[in-house]
N, C-alpha and C. Protein backbone atom coordinates (compact mmCIF):
# COMPACT_ATOMS: atom_id res chain seq x y z
N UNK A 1 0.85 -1.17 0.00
CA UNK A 1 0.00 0.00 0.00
C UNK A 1 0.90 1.24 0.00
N UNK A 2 0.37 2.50 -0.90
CA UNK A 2 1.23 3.47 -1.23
C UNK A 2 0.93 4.84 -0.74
N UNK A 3 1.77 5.41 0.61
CA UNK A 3 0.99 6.35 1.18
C UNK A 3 0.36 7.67 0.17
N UNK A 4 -0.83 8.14 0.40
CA UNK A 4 -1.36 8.85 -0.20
C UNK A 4 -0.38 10.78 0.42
N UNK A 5 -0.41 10.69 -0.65
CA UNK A 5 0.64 12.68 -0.58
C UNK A 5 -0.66 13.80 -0.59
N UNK A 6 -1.45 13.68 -1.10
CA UNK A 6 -2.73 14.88 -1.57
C UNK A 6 -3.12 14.32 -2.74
N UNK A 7 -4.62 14.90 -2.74
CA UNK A 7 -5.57 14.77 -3.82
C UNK A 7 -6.27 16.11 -4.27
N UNK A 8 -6.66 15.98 -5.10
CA UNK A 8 -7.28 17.51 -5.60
C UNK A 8 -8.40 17.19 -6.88
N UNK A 9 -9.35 17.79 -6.54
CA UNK A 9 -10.39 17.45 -7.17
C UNK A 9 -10.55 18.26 -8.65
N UNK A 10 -11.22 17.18 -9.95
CA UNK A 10 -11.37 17.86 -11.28
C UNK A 10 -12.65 18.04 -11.86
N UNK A 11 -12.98 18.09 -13.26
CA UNK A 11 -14.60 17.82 -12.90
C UNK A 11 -14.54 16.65 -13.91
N UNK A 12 -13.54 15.30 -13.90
CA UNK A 12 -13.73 13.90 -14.23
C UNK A 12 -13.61 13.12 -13.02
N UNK A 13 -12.80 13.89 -11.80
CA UNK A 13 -12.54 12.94 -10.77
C UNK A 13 -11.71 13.50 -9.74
N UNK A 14 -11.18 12.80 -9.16
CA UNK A 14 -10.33 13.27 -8.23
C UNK A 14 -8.89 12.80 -8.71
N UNK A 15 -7.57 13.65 -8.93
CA UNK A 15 -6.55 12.99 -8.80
C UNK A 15 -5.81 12.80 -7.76
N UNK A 16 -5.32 11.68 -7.60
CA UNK A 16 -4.34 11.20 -6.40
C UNK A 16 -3.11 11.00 -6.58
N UNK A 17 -2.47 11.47 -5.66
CA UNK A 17 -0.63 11.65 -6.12
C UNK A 17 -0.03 11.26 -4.69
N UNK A 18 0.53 9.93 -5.01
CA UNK A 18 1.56 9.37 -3.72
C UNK A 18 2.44 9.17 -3.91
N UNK A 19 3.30 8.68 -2.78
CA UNK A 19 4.86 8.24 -3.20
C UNK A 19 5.50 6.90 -3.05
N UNK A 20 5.64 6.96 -4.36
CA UNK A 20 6.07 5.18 -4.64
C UNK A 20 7.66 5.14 -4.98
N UNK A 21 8.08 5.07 -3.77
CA UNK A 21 9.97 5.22 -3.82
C UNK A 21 9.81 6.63 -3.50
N UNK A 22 11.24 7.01 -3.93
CA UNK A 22 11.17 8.54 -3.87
C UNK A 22 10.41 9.28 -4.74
N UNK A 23 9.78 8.86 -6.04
CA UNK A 23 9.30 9.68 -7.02
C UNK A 23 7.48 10.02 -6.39
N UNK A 24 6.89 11.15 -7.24
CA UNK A 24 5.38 11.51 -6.20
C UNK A 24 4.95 10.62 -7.91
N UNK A 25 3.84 9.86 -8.01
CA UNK A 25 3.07 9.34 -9.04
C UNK A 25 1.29 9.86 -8.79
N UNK A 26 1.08 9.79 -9.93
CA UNK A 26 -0.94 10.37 -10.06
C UNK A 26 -1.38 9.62 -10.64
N UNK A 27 -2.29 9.65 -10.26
CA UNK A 27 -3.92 9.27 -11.29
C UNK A 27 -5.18 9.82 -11.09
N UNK A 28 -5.81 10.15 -12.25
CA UNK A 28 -6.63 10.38 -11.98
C UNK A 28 -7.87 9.30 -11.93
N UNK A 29 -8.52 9.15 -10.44
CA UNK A 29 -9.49 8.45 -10.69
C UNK A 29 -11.26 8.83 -10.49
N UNK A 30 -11.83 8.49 -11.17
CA UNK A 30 -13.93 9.23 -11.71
C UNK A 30 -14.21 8.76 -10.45
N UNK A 31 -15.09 9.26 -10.42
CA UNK A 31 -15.93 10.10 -9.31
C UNK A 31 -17.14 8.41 -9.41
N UNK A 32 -17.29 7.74 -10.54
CA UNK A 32 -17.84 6.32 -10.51
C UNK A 32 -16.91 5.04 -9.92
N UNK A 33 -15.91 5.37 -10.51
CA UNK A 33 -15.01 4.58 -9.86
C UNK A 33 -14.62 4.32 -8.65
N UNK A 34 -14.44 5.13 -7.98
CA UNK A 34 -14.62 5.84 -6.22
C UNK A 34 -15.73 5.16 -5.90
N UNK A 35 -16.72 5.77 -6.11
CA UNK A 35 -17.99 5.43 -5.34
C UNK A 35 -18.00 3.72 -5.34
N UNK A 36 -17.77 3.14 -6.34
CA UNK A 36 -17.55 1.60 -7.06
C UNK A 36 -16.83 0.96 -5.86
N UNK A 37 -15.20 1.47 -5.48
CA UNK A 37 -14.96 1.14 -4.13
C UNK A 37 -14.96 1.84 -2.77
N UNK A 38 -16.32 2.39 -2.51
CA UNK A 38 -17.05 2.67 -1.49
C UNK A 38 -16.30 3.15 -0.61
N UNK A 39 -15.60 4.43 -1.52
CA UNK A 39 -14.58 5.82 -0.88
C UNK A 39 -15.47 6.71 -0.49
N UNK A 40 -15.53 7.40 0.22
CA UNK A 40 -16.46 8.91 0.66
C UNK A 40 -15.33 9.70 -0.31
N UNK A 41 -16.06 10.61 -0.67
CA UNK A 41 -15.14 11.28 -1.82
C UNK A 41 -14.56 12.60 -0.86
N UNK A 42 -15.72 13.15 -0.10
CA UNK A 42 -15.29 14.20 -0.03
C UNK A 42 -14.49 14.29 1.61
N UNK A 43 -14.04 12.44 2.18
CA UNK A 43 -13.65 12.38 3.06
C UNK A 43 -11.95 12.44 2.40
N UNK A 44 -12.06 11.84 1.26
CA UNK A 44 -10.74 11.50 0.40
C UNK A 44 -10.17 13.19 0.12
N UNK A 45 -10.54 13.34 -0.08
CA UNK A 45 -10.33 15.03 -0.31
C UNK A 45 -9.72 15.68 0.85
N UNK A 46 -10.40 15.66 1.91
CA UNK A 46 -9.92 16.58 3.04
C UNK A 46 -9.13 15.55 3.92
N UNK A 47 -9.36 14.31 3.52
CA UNK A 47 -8.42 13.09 4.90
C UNK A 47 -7.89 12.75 4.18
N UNK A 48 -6.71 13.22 3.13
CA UNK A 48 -6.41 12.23 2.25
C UNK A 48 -4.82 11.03 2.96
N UNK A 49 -4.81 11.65 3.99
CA UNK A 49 -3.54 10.36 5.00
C UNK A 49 -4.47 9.43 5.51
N UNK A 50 -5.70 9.25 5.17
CA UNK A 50 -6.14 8.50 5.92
C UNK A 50 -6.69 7.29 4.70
N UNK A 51 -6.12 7.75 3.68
CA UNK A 51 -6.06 6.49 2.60
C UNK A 51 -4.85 6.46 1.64
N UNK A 52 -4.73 5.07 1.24
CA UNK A 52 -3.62 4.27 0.39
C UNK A 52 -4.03 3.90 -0.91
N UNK A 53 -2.86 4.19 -2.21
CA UNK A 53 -3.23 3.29 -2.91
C UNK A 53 -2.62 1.34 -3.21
N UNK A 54 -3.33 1.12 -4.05
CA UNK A 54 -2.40 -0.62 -4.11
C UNK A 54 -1.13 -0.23 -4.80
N UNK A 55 -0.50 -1.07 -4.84
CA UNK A 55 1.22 -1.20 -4.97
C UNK A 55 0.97 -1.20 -6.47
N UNK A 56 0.06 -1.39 -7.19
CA UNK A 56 0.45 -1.35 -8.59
C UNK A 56 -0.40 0.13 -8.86
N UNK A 57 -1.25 0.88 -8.42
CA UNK A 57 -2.22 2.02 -8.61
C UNK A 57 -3.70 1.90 -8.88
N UNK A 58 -3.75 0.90 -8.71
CA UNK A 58 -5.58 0.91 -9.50
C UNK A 58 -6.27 0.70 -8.72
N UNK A 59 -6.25 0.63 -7.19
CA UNK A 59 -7.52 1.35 -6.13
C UNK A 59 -6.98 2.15 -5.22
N UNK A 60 -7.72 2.57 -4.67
CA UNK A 60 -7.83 3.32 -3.42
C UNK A 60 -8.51 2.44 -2.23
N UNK A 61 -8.35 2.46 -1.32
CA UNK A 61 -8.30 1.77 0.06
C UNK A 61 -8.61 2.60 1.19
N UNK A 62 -9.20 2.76 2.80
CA UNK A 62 -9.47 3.82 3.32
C UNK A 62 -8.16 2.43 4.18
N UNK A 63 -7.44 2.91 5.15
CA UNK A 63 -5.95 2.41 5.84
C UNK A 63 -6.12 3.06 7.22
N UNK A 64 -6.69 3.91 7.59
CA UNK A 64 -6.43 4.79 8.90
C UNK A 64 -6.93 3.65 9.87
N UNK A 65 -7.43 2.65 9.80
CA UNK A 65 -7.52 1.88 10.66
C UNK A 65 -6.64 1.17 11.33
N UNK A 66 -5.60 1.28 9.92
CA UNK A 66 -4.18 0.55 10.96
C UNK A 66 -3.42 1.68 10.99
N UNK A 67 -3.12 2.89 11.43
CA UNK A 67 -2.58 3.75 11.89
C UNK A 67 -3.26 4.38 13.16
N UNK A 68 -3.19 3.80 14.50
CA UNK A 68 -4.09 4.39 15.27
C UNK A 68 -3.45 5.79 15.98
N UNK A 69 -2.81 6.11 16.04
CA UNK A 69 -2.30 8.07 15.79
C UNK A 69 -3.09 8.38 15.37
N UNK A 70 -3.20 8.45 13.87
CA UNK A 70 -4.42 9.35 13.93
C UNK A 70 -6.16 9.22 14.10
N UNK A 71 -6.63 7.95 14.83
CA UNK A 71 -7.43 8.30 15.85
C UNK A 71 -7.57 9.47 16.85
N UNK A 72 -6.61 9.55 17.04
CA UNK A 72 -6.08 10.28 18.47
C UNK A 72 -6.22 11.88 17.84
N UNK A 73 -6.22 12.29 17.16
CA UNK A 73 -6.38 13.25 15.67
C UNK A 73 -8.05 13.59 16.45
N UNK A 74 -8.65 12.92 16.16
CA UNK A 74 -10.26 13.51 16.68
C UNK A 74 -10.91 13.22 17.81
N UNK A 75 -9.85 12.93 18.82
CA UNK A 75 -10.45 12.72 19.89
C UNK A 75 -10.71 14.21 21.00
């Protein structure tokens, strides 16, 4: 899993840009696609450390569950 750097929203989708090694990589992924794996979009947007992509790029994942720090974030 590939920590998420920021996302920023388009009007096809959201792109996501993490870091895989040292280099930052994107994609952009639709706003169907997302919903498809049952991302809150506009949690992805403003929490975006609180999701990963897969090691090759083609989902998104919500991960903050195994980082419990930032639980502690809204307590």
């Amino acid at each position: 899993m590939k920590t998420i750097l920021r996302t920023t929203q388009s009007d096809n989708g959201i792109l996501v840009i993490w870091l895989s090694g040292d280099d930052a990589e994107s994609k952009l992924f639709s706003y169907e696609k997302l919903v498809e794996m049952n991302i809150n979009i506009g949690d992805l947007l403003n929490h975006p450390e609180y999701y990963g992509v897969t090691d090759d790029g083609s989902e998104v994942k919500r991960t903050d569950f195994c980082k419990p720090e930032l639980h502690a974030k809204c307590e």
